[in-house]
PDB file of N, CA and C in Angstrom:
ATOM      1  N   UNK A   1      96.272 119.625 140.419  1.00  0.00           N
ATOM      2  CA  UNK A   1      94.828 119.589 140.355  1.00  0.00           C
ATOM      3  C   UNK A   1      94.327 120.972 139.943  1.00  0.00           C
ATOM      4  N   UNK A   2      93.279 120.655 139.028  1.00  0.00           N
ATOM      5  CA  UNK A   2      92.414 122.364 138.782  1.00  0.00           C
ATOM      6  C   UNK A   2      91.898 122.564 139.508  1.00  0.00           C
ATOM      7  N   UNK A   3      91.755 123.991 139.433  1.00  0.00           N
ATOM      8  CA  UNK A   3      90.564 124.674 140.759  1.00  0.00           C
ATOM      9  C   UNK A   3      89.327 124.496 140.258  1.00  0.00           C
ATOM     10  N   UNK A   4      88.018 124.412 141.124  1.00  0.00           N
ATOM     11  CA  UNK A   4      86.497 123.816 140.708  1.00  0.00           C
ATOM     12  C   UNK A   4      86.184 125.400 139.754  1.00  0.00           C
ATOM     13  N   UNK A   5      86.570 126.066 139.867  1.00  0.00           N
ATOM     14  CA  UNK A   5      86.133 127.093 138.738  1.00  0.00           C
ATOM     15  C   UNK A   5      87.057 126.883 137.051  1.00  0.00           C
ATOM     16  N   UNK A   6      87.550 126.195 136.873  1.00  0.00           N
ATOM     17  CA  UNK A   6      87.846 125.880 135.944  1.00  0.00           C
ATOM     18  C   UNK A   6      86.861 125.083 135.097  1.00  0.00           C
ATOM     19  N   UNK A   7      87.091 125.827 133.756  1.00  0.00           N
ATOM     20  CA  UNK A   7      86.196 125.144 132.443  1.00  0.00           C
ATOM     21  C   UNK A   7      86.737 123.781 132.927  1.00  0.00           C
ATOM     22  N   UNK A   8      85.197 122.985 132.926  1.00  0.00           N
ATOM     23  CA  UNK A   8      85.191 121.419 132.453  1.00  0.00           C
ATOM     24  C   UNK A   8      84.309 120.883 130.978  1.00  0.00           C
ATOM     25  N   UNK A   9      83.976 122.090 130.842  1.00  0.00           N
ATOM     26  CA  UNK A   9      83.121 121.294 129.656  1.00  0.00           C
ATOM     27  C   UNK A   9      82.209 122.475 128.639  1.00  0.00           C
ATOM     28  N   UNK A  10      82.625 122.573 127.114  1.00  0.00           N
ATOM     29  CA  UNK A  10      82.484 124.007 126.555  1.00  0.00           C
ATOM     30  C   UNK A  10      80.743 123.246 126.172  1.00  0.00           C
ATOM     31  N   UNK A  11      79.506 123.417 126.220  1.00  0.00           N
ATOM     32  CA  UNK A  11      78.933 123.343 125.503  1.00  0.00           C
ATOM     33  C   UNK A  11      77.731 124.287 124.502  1.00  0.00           C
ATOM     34  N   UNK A  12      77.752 123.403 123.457  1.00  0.00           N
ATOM     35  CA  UNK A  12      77.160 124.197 122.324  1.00  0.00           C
ATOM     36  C   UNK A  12      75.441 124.304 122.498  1.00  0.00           C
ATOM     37  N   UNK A  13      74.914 125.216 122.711  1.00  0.00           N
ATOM     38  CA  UNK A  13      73.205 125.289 122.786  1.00  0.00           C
ATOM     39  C   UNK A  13      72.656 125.041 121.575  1.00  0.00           C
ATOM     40  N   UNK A  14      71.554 124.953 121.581  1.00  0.00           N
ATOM     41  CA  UNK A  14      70.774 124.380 120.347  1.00  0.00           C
ATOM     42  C   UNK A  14      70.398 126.086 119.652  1.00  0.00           C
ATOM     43  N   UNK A  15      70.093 126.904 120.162  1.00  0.00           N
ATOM     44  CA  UNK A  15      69.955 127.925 119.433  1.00  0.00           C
ATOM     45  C   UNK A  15      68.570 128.299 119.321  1.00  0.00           C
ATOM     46  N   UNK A  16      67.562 127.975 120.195  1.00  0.00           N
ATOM     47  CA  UNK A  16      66.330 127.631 120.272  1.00  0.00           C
ATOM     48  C   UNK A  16      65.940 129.195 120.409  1.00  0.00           C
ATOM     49  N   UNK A  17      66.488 130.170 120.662  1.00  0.00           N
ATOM     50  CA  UNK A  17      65.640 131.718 120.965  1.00  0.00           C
ATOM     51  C   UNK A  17      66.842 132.401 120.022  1.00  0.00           C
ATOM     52  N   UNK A  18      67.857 131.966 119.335  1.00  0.00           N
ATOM     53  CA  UNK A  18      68.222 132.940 118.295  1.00  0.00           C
ATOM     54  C   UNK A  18      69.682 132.236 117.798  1.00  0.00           C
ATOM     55  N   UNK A  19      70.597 131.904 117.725  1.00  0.00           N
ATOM     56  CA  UNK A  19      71.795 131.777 117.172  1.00  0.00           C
ATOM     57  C   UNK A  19      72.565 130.788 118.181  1.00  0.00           C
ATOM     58  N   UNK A  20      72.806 129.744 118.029  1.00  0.00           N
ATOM     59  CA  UNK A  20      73.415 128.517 118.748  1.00  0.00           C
ATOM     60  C   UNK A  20      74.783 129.478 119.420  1.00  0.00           C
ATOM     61  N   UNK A  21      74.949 129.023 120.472  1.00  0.00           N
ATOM     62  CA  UNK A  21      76.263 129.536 121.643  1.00  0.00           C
ATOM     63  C   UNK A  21      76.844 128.731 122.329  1.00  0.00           C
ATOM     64  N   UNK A  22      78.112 128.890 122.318  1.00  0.00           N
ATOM     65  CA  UNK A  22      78.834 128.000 123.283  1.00  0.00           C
ATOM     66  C   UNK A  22      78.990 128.696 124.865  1.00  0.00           C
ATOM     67  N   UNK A  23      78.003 127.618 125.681  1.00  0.00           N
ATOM     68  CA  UNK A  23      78.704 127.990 127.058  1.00  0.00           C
ATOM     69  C   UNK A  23      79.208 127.131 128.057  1.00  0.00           C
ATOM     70  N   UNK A  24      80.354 127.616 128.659  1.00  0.00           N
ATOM     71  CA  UNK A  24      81.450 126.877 129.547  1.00  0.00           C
ATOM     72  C   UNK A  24      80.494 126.677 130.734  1.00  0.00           C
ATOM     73  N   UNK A  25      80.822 125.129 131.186  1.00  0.00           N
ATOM     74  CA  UNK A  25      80.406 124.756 132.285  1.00  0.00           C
ATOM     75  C   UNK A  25      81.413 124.360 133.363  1.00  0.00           C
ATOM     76  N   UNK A  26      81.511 125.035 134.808  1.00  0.00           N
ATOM     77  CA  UNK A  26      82.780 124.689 135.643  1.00  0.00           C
ATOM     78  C   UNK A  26      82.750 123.246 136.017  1.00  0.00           C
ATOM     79  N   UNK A  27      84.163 122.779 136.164  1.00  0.00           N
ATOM     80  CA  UNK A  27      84.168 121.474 137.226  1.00  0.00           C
ATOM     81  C   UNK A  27      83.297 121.056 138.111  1.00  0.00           C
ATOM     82  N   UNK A  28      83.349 122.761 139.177  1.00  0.00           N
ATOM     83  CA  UNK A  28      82.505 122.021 140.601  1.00  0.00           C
ATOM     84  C   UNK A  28      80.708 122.205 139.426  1.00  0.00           C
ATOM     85  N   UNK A  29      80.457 122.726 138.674  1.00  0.00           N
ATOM     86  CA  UNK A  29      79.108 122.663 138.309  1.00  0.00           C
ATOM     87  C   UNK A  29      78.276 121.252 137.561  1.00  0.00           C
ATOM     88  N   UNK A  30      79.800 120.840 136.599  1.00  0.00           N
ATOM     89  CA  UNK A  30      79.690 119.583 136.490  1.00  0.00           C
ATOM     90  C   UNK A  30      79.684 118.465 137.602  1.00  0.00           C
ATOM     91  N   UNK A  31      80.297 118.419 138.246  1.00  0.00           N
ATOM     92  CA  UNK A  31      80.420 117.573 139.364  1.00  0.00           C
ATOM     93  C   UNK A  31      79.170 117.655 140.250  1.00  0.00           C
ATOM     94  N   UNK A  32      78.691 118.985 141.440  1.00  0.00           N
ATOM     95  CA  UNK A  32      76.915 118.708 141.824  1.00  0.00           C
ATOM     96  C   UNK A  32      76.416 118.332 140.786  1.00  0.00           C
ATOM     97  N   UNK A  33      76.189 118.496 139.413  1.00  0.00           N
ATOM     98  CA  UNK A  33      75.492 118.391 138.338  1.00  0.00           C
ATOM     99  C   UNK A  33      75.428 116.681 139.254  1.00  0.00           C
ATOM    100  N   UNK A  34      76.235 116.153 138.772  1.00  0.00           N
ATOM    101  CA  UNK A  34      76.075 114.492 138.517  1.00  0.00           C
ATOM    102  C   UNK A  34      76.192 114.067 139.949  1.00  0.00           C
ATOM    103  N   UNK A  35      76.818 114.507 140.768  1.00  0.00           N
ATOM    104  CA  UNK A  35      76.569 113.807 142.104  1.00  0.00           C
ATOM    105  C   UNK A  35      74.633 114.215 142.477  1.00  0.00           C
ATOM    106  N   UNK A  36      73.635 115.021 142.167  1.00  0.00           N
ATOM    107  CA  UNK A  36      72.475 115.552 142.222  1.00  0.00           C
ATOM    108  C   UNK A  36      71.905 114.266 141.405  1.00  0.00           C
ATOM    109  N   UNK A  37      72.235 113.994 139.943  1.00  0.00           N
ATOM    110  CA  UNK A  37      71.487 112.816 139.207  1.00  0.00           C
ATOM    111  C   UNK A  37      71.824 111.717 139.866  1.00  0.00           C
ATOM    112  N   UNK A  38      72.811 111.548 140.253  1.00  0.00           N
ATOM    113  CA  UNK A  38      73.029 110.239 141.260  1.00  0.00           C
ATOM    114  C   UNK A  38      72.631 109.617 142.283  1.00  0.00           C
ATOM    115  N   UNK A  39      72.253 110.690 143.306  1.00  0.00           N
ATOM    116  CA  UNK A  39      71.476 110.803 144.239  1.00  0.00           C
ATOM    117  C   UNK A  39      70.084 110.531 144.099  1.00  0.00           C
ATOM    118  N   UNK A  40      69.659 110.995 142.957  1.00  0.00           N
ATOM    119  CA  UNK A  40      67.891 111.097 142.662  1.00  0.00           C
ATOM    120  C   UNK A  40      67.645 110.036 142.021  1.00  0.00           C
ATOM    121  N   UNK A  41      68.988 109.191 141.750  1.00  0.00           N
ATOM    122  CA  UNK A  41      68.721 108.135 140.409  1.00  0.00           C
ATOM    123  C   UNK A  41      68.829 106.956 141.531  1.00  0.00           C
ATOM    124  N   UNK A  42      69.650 107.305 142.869  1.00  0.00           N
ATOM    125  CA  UNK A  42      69.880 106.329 144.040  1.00  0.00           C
ATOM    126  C   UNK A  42      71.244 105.221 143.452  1.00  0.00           C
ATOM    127  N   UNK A  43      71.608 105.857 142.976  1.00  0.00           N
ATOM    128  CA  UNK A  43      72.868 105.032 141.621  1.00  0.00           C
ATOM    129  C   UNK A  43      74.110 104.732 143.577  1.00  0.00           C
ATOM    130  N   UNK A  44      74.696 103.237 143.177  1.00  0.00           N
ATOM    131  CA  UNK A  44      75.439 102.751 144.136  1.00  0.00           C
ATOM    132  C   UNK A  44      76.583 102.713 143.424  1.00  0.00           C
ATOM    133  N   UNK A  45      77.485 101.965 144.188  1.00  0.00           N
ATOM    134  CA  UNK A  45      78.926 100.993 143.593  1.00  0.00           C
ATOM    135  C   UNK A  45      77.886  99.657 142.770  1.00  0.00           C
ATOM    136  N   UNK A  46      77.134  99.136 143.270  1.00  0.00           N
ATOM    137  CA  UNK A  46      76.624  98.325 143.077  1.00  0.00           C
ATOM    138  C   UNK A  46      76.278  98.361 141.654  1.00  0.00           C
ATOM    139  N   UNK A  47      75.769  99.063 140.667  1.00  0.00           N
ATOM    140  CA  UNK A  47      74.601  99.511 139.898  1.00  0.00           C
ATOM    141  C   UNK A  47      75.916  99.266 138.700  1.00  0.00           C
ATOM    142  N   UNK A  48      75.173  99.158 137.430  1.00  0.00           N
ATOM    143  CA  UNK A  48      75.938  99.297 136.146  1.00  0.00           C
ATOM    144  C   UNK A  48      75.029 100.311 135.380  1.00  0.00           C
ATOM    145  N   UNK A  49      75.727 100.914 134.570  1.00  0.00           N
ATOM    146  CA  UNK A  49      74.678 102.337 133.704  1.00  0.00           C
ATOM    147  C   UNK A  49      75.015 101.908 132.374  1.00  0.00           C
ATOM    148  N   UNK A  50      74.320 102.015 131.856  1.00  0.00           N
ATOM    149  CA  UNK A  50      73.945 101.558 130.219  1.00  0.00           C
ATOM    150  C   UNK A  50      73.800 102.773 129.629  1.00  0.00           C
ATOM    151  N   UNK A  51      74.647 102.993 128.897  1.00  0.00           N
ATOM    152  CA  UNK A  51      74.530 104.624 128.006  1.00  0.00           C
ATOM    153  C   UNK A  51      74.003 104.391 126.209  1.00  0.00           C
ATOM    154  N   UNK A  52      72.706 104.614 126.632  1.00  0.00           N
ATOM    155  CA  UNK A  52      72.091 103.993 124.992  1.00  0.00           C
ATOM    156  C   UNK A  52      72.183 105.090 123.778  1.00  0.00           C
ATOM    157  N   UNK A  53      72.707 106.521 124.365  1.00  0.00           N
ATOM    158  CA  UNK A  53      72.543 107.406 123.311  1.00  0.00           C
ATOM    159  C   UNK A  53      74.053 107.733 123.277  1.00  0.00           C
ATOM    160  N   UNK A  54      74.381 108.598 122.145  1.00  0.00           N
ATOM    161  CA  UNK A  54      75.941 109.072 122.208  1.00  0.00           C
ATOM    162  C   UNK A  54      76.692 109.977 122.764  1.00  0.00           C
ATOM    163  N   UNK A  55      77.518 109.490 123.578  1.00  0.00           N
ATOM    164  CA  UNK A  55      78.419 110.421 124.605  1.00  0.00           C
ATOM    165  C   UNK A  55      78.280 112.268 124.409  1.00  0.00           C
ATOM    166  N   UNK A  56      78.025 112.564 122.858  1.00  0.00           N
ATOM    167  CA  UNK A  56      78.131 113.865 123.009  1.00  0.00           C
ATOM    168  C   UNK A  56      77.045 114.704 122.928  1.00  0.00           C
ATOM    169  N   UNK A  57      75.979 114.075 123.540  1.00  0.00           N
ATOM    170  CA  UNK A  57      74.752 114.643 124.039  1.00  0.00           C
ATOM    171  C   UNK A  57      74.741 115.084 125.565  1.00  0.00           C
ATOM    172  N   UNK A  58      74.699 116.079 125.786  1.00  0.00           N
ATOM    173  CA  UNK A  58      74.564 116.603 127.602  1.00  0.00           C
ATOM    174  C   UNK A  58      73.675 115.859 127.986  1.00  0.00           C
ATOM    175  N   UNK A  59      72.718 115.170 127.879  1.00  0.00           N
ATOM    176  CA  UNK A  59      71.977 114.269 128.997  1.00  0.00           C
ATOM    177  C   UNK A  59      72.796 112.879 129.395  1.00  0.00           C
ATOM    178  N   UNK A  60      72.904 112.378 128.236  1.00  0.00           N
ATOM    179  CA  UNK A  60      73.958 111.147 128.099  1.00  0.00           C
ATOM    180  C   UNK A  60      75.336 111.032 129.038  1.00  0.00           C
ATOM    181  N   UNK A  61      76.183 112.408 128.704  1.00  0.00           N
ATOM    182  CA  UNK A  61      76.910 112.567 129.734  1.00  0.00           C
ATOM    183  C   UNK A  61      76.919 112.528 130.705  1.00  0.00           C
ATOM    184  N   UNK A  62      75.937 113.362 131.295  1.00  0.00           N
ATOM    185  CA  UNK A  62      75.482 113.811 132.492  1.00  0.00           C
ATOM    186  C   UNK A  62      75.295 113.055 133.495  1.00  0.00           C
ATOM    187  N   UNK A  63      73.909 112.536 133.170  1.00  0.00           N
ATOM    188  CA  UNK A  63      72.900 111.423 133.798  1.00  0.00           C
ATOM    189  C   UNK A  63      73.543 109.732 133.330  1.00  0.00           C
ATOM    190  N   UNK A  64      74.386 109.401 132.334  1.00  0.00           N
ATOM    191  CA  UNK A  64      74.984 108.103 132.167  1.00  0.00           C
ATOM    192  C   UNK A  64      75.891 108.311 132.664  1.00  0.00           C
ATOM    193  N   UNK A  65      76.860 108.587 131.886  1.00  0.00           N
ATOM    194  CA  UNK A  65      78.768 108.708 132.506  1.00  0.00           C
ATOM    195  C   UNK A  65      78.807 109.325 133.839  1.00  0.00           C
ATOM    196  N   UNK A  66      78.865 110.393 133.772  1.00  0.00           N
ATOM    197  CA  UNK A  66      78.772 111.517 134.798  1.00  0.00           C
ATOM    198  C   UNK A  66      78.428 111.038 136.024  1.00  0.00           C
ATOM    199  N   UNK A  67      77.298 110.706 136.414  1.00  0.00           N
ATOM    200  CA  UNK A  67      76.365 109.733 137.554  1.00  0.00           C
ATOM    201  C   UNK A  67      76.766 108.738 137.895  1.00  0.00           C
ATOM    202  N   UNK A  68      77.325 107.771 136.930  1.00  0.00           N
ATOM    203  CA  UNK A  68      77.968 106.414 137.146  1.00  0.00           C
ATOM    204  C   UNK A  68      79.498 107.020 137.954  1.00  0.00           C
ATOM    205  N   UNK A  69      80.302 107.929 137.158  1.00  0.00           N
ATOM    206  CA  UNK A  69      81.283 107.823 137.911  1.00  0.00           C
ATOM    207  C   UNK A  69      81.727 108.405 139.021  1.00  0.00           C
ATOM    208  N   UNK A  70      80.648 109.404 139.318  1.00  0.00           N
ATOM    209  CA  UNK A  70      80.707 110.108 141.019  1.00  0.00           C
ATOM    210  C   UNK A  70      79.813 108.709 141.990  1.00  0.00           C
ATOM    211  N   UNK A  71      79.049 108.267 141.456  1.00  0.00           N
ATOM    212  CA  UNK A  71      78.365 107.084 142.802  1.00  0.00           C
ATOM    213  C   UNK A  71      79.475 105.693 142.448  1.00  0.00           C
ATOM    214  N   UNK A  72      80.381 105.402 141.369  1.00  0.00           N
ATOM    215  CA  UNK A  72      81.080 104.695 141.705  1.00  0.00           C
ATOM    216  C   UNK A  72      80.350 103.080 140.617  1.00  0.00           C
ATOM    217  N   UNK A  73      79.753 103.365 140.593  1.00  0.00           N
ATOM    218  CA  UNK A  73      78.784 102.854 139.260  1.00  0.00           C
ATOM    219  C   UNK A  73      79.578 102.150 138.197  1.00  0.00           C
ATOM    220  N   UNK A  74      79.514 101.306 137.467  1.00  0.00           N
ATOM    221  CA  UNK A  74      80.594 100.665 136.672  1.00  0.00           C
ATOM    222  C   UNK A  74      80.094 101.125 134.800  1.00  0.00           C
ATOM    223  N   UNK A  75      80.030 101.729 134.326  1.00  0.00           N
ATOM    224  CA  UNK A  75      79.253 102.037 133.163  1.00  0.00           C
ATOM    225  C   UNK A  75      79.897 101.296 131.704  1.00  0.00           C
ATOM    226  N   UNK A  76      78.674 100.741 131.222  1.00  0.00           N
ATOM    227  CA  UNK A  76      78.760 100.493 129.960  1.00  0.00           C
ATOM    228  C   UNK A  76      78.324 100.989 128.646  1.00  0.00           C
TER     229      UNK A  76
END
């Protein structure tokens, strides 16, 4: 197993105040990340998540995949 400070996820910024950058996001940051949307979203075992935009958008991830699979959520 990795340690929660390990890169889980490199992402690329939009570049909105000067020159697009890649920055690393840890495991444990990803992980509260989506157990936090899960919680606020009230997402169960019960629930199915519908991911209408494409996986390699950070919200999509995040708040679809991400959320579904820390509350246990079945995602489509």
């Amino acid at each position: 197993m990795s340690e929660p400070g390990a890169a889980g996820l490199i992402l690329h910024t939009s570049g909105a105040t000067a020159r697009p950058k890649m920055v690393q996001l840890t495991q444990q940051k990803l992980a509260i990340s989506c157990g936090n949307i899960a919680q606020s979203q009230e997402l169960s075992d019960q629930d199915i998540s519908l991911c209408a935009m494409p996986l390699f958008h950070i919200h999509e991830l995040m708040a679809c995949l991400g959320a579904a699979l820390v509350s246990g959520a079945a995602g489509r």
